[in-house]
N, C-alpha and C. Protein backbone atom coordinates (compact mmCIF):
# COMPACT_ATOMS: atom_id res chain seq x y z
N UNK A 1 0.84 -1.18 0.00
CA UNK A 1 0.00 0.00 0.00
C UNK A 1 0.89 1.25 0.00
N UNK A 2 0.42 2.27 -0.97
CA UNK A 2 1.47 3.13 -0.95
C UNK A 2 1.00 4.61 -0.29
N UNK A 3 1.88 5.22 0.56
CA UNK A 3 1.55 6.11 1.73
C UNK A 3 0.76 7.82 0.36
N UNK A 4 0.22 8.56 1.25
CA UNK A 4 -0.67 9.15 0.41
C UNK A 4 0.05 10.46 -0.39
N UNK A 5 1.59 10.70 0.05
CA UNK A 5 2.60 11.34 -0.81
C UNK A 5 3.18 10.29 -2.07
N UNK A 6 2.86 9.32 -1.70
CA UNK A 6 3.33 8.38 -2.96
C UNK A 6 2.10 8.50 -3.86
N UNK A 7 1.30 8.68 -3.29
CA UNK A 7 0.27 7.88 -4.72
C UNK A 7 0.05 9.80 -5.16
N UNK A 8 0.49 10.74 -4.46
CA UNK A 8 0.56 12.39 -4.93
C UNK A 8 1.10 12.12 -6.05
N UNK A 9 2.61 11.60 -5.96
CA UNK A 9 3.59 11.67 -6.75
C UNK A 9 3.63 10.92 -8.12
N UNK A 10 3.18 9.64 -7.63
CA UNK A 10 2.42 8.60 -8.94
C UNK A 10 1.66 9.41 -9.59
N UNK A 11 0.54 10.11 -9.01
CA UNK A 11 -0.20 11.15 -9.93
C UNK A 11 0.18 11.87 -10.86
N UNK A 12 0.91 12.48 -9.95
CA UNK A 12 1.66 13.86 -11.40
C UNK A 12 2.54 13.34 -12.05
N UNK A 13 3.29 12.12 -12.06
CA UNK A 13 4.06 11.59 -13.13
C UNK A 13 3.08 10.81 -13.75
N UNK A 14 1.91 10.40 -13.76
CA UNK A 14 0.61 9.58 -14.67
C UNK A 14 0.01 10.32 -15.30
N UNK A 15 -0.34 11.70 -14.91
CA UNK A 15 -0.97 12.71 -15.90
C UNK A 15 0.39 13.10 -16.99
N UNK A 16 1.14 12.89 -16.98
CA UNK A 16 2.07 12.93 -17.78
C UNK A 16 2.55 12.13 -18.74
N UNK A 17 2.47 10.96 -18.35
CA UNK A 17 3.48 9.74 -18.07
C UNK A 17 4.73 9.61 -18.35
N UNK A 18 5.58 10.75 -18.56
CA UNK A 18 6.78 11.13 -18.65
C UNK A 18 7.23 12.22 -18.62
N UNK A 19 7.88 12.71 -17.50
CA UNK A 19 8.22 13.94 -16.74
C UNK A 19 9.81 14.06 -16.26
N UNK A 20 10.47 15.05 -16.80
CA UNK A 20 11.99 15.52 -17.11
C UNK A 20 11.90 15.58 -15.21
N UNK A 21 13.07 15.08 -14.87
CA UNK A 21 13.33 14.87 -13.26
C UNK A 21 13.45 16.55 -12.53
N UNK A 22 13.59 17.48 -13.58
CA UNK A 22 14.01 18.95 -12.85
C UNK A 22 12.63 19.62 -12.84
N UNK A 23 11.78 19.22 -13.97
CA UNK A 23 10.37 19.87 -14.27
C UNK A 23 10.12 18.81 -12.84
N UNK A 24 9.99 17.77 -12.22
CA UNK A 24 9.12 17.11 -11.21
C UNK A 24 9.67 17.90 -10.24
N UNK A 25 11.21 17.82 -9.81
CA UNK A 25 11.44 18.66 -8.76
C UNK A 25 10.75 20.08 -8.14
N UNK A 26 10.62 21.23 -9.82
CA UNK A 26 9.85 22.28 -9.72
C UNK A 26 8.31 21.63 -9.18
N UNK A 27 7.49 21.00 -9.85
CA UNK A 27 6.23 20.93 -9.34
C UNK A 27 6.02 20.11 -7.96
N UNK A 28 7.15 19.65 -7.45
CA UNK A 28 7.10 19.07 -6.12
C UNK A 28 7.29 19.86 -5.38
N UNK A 29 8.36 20.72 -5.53
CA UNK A 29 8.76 22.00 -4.30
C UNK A 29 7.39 23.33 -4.52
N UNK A 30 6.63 23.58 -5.35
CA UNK A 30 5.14 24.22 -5.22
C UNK A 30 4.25 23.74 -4.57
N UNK A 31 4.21 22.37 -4.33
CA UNK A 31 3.50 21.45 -3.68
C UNK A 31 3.90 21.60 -2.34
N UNK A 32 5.31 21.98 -1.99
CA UNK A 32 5.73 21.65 -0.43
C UNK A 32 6.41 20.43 0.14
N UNK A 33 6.56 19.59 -1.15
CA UNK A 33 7.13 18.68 -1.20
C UNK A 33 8.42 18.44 -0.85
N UNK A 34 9.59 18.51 0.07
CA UNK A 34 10.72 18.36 0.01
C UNK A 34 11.76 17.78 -0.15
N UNK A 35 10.82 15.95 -0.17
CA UNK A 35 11.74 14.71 -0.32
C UNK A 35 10.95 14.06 -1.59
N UNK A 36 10.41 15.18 -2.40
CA UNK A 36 9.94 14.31 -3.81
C UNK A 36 11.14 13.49 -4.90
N UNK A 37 11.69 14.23 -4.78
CA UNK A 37 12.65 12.86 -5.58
C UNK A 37 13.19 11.68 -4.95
N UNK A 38 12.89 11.45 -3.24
CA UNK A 38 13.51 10.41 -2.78
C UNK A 38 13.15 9.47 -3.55
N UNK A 39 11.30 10.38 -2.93
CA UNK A 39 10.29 9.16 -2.82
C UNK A 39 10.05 8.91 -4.58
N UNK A 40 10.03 9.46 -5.43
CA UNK A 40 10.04 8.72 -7.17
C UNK A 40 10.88 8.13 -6.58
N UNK A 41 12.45 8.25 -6.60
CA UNK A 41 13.57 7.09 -6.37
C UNK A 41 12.86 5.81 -5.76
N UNK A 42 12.06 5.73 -4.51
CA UNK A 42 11.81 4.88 -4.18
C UNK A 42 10.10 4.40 -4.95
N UNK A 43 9.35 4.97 -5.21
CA UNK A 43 8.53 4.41 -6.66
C UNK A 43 9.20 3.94 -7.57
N UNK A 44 10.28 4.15 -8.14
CA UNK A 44 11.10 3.67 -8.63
C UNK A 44 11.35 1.97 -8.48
N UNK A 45 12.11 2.15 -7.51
CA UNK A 45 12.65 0.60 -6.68
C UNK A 45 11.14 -0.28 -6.51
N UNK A 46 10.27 0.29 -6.41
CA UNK A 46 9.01 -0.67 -6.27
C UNK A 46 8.38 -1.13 -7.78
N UNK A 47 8.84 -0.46 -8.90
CA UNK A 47 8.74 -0.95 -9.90
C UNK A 47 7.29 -0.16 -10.90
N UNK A 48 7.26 0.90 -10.03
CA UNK A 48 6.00 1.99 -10.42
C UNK A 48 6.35 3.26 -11.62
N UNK A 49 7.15 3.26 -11.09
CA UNK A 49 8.08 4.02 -12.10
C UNK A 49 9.76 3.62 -12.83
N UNK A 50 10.21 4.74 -13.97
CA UNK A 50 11.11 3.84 -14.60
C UNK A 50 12.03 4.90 -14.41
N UNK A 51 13.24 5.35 -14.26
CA UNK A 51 14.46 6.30 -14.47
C UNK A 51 14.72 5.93 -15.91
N UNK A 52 14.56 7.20 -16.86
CA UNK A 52 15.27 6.81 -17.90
C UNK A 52 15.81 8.15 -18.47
N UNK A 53 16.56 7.82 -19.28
CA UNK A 53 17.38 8.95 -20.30
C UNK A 53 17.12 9.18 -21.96
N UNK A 54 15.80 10.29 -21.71
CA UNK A 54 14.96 10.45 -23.06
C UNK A 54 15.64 11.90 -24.05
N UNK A 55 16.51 11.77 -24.56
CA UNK A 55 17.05 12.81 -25.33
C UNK A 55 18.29 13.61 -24.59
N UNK A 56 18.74 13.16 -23.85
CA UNK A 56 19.87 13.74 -22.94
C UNK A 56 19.30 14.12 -21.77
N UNK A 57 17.82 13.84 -21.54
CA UNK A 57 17.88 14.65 -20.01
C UNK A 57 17.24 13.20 -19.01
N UNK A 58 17.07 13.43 -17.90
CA UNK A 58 17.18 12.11 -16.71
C UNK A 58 15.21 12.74 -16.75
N UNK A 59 14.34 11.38 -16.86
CA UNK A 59 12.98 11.81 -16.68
C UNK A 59 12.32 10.89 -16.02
N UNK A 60 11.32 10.61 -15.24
CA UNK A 60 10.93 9.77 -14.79
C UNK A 60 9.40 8.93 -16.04
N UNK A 61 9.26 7.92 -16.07
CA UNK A 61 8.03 7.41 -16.85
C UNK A 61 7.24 6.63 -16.29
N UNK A 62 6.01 6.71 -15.75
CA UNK A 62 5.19 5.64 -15.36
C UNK A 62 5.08 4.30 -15.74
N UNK A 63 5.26 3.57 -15.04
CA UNK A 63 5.13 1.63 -16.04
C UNK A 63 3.93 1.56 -15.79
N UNK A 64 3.55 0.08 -16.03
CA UNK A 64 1.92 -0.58 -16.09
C UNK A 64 1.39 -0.37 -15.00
N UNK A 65 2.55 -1.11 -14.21
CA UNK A 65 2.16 -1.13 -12.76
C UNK A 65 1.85 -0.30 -12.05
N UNK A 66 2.69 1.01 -12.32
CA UNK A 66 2.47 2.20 -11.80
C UNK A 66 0.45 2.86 -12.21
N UNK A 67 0.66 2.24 -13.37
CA UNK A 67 -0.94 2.51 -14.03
C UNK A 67 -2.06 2.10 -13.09
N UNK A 68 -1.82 0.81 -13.14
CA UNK A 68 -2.40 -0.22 -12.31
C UNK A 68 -2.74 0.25 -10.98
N UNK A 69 -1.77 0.75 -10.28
CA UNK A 69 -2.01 1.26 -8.70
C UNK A 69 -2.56 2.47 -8.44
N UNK A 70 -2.40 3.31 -9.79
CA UNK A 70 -3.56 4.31 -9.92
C UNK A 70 -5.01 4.11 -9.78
N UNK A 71 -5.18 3.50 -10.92
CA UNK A 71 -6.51 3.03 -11.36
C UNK A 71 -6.98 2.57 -9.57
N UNK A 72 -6.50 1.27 -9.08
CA UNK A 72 -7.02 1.12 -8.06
C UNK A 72 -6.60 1.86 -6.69
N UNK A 73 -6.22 3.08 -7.09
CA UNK A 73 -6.05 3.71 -5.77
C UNK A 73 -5.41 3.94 -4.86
């Protein structure tokens, strides 16, 4: 079950589904967010999200799974 800053964060990288890691940082620190990139890092490691390198820059991308845990919540 993922705590209710995780499934924040799943959000705004799902309305996207691929978001440049400095653009997430900006919309996390408006939010008040201060450990938003831990926690992608650790969406990450759970297999919700992907670290990848789309044209030279570091972005995060939603996987299925990550879809999946939306949808149900």
């Amino acid at each position: 079950m993922l705590t209710e800053k995780e499934m924040e964060i799943l959000e705004i990288i799902g309305k996207r589904l691929l978001v440049r890691k400095e653009e997430l940082k900006t919309i996390l620190r408006e939010k008040g967010f201060d450990d938003g990139v831990i926690i992608a890092n650790k969406l990450s490691e759970l297999g919700y999200v992907k670290f990848v390198d789309a044209v030279g820059s570091p972005c995060y991308a939603i996987t299925q799974d990550g879809l999946k845990a939306l949808k149900n919540g």
